[in-house]
PDB file of N, CA and C in Angstrom:
ATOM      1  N   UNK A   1      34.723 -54.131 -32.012  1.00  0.00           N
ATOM      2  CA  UNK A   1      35.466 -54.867 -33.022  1.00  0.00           C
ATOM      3  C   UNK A   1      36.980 -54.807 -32.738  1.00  0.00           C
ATOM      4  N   UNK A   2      37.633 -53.441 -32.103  1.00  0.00           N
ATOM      5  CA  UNK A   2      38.726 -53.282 -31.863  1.00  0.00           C
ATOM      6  C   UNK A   2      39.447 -54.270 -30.612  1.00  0.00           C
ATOM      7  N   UNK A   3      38.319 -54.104 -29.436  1.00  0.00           N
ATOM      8  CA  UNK A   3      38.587 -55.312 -28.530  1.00  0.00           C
ATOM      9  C   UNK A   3      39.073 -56.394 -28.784  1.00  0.00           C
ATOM     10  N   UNK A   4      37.873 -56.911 -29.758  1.00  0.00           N
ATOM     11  CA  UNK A   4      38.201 -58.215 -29.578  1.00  0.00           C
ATOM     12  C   UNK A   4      39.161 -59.361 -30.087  1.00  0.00           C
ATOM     13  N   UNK A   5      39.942 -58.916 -31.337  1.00  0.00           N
ATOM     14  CA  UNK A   5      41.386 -58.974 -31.522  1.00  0.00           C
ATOM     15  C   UNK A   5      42.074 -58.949 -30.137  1.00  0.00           C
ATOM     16  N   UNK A   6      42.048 -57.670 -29.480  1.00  0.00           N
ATOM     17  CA  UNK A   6      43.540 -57.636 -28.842  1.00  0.00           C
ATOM     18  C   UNK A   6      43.546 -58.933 -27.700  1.00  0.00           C
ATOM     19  N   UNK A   7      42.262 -59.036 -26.954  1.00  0.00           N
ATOM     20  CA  UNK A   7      41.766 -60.056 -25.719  1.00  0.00           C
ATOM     21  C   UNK A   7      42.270 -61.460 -26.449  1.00  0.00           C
ATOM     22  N   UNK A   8      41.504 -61.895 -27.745  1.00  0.00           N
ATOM     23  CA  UNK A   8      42.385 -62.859 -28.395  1.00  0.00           C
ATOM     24  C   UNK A   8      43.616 -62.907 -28.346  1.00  0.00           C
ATOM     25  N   UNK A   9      44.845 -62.149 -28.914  1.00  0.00           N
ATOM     26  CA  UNK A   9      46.240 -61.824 -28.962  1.00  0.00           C
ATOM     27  C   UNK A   9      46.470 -62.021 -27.586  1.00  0.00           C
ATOM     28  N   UNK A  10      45.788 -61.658 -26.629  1.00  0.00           N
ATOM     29  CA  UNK A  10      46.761 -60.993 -25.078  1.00  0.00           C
ATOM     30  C   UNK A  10      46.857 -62.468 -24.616  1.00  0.00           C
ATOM     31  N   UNK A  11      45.974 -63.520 -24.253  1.00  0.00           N
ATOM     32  CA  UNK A  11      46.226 -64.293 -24.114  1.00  0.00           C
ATOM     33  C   UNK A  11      46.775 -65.134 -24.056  1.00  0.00           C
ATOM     34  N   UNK A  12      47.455 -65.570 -25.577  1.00  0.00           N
ATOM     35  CA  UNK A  12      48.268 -65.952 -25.940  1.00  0.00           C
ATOM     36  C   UNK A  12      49.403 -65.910 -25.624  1.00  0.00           C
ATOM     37  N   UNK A  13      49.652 -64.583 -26.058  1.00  0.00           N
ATOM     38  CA  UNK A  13      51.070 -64.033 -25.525  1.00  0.00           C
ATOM     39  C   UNK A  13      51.885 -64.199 -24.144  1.00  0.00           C
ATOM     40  N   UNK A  14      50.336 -64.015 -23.057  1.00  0.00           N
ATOM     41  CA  UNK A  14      50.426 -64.213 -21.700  1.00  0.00           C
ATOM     42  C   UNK A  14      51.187 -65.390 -21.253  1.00  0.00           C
ATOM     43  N   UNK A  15      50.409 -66.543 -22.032  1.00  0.00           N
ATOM     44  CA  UNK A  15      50.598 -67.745 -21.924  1.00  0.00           C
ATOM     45  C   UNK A  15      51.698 -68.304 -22.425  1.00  0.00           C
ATOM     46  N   UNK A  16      52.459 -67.775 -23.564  1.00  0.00           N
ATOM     47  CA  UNK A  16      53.875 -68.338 -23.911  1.00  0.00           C
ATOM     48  C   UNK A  16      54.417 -67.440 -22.532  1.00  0.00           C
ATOM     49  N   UNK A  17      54.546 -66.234 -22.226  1.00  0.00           N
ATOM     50  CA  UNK A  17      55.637 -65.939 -21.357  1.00  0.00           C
ATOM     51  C   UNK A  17      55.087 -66.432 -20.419  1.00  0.00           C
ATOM     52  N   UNK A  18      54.169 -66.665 -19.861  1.00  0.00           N
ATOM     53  CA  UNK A  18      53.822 -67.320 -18.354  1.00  0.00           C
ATOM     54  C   UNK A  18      54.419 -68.682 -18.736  1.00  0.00           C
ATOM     55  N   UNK A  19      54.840 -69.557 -19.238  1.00  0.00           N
ATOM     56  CA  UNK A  19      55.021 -70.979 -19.495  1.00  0.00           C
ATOM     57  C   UNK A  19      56.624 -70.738 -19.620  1.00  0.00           C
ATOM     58  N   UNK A  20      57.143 -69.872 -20.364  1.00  0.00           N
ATOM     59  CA  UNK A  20      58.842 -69.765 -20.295  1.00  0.00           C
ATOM     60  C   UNK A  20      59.271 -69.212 -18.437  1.00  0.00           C
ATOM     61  N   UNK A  21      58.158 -68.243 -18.013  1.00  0.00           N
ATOM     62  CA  UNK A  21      58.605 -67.489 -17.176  1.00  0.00           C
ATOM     63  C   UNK A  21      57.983 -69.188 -15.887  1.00  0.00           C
ATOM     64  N   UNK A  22      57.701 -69.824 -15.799  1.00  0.00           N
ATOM     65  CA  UNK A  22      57.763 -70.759 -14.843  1.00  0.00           C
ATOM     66  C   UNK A  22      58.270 -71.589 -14.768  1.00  0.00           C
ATOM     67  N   UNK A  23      58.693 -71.912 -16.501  1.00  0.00           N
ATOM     68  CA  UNK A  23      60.195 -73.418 -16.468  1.00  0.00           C
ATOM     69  C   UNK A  23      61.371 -72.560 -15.831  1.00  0.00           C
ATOM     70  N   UNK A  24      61.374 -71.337 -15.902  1.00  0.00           N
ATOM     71  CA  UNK A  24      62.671 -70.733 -15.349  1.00  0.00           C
ATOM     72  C   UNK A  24      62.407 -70.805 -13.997  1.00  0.00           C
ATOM     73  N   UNK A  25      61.292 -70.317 -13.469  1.00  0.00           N
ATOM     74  CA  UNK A  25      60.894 -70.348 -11.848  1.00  0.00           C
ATOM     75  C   UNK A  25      61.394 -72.002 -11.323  1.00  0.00           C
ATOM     76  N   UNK A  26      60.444 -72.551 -11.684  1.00  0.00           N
ATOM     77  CA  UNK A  26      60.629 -74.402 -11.531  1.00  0.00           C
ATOM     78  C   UNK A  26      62.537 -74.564 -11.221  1.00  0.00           C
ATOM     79  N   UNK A  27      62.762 -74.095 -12.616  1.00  0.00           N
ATOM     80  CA  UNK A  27      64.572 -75.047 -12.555  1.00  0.00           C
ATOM     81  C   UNK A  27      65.003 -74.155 -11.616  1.00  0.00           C
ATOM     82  N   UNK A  28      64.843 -72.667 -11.164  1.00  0.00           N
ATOM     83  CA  UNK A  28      65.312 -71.817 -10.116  1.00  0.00           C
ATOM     84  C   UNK A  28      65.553 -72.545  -8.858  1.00  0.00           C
ATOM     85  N   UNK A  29      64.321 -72.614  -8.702  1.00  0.00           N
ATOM     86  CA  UNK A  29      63.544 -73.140  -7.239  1.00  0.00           C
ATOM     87  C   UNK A  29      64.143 -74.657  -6.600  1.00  0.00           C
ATOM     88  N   UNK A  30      64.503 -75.522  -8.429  1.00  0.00           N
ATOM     89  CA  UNK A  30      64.712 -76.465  -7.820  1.00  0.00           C
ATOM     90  C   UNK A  30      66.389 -76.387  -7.488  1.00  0.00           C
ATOM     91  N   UNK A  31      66.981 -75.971  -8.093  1.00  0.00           N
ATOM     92  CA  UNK A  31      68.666 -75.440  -8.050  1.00  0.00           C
ATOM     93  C   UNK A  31      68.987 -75.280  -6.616  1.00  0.00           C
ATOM     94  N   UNK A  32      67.765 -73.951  -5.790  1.00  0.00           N
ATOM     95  CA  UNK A  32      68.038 -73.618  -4.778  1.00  0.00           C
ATOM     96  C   UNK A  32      67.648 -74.526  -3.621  1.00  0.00           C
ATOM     97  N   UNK A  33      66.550 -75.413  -3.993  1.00  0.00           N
ATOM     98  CA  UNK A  33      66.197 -76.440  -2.952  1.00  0.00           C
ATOM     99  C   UNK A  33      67.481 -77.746  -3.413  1.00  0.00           C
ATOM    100  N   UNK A  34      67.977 -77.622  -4.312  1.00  0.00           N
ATOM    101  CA  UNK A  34      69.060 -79.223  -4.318  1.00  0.00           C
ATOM    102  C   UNK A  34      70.421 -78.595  -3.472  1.00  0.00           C
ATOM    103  N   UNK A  35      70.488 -77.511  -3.765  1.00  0.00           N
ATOM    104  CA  UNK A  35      71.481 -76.812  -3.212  1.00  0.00           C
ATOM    105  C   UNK A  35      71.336 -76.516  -1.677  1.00  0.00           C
ATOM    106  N   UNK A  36      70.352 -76.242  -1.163  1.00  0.00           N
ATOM    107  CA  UNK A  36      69.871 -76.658   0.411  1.00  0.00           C
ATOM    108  C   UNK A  36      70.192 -77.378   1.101  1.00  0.00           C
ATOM    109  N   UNK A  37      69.232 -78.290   0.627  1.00  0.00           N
ATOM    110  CA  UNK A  37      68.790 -79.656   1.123  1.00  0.00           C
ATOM    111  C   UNK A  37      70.367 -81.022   0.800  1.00  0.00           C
ATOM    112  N   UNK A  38      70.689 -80.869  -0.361  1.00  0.00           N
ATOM    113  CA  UNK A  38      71.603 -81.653  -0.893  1.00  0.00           C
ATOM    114  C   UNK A  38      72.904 -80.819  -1.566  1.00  0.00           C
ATOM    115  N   UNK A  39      73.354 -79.994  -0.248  1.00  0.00           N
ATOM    116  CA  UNK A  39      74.470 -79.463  -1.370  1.00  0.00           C
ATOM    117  C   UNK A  39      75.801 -80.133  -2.215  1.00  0.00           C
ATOM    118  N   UNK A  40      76.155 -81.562  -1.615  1.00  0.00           N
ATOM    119  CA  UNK A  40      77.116 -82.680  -1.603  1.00  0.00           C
ATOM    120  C   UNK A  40      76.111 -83.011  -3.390  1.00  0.00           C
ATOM    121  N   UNK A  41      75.187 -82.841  -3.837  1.00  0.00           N
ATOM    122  CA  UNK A  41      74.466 -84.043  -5.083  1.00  0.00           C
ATOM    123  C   UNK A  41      75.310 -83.908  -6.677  1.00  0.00           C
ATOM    124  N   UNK A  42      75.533 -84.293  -6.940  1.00  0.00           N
ATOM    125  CA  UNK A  42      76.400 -84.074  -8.222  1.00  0.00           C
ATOM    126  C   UNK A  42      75.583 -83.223  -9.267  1.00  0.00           C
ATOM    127  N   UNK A  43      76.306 -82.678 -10.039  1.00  0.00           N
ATOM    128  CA  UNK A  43      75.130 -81.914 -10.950  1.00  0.00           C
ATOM    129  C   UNK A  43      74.125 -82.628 -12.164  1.00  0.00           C
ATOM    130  N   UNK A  44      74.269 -84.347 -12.340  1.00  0.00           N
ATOM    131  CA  UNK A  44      73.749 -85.214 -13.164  1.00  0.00           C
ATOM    132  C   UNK A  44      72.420 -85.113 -12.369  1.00  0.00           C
ATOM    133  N   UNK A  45      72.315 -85.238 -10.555  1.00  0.00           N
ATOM    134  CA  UNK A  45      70.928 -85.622 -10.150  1.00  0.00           C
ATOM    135  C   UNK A  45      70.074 -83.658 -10.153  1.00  0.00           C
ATOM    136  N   UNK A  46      71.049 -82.724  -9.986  1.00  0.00           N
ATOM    137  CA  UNK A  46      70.326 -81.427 -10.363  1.00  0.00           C
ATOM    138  C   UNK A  46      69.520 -81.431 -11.514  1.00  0.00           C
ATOM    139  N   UNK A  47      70.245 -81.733 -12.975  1.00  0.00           N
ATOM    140  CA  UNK A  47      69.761 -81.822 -14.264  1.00  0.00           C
ATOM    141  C   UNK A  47      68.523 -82.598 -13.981  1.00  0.00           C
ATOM    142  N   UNK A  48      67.903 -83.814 -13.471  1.00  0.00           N
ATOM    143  CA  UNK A  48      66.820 -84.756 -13.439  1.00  0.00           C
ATOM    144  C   UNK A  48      66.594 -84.161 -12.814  1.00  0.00           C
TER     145      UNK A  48
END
């Protein structure tokens, strides 16, 4: 009975920080690839 609360809860939880913790990865990743690849790009085409 004690389980099965927490497996419910953990999930969840997982899943909001896994979803904040990959829009941060994503805009990281892409910062460092515009910055690479296109370091001349203005920061309007970074933002898109």
């Amino acid at each position: 009975m004690r389980d099965a609360p927490r497996h419910k809860s953990a999930p969840r939880c997982k899943r909001k920080i896994g979803r904040r913790a990959s829009r941060t990865a994503c805009d990281a990743e892409r910062r460092t690839i515009v910055k690479v690849i296109v370091p001349h790009a203005p920061a309007w085409e970074c933002r898109a």
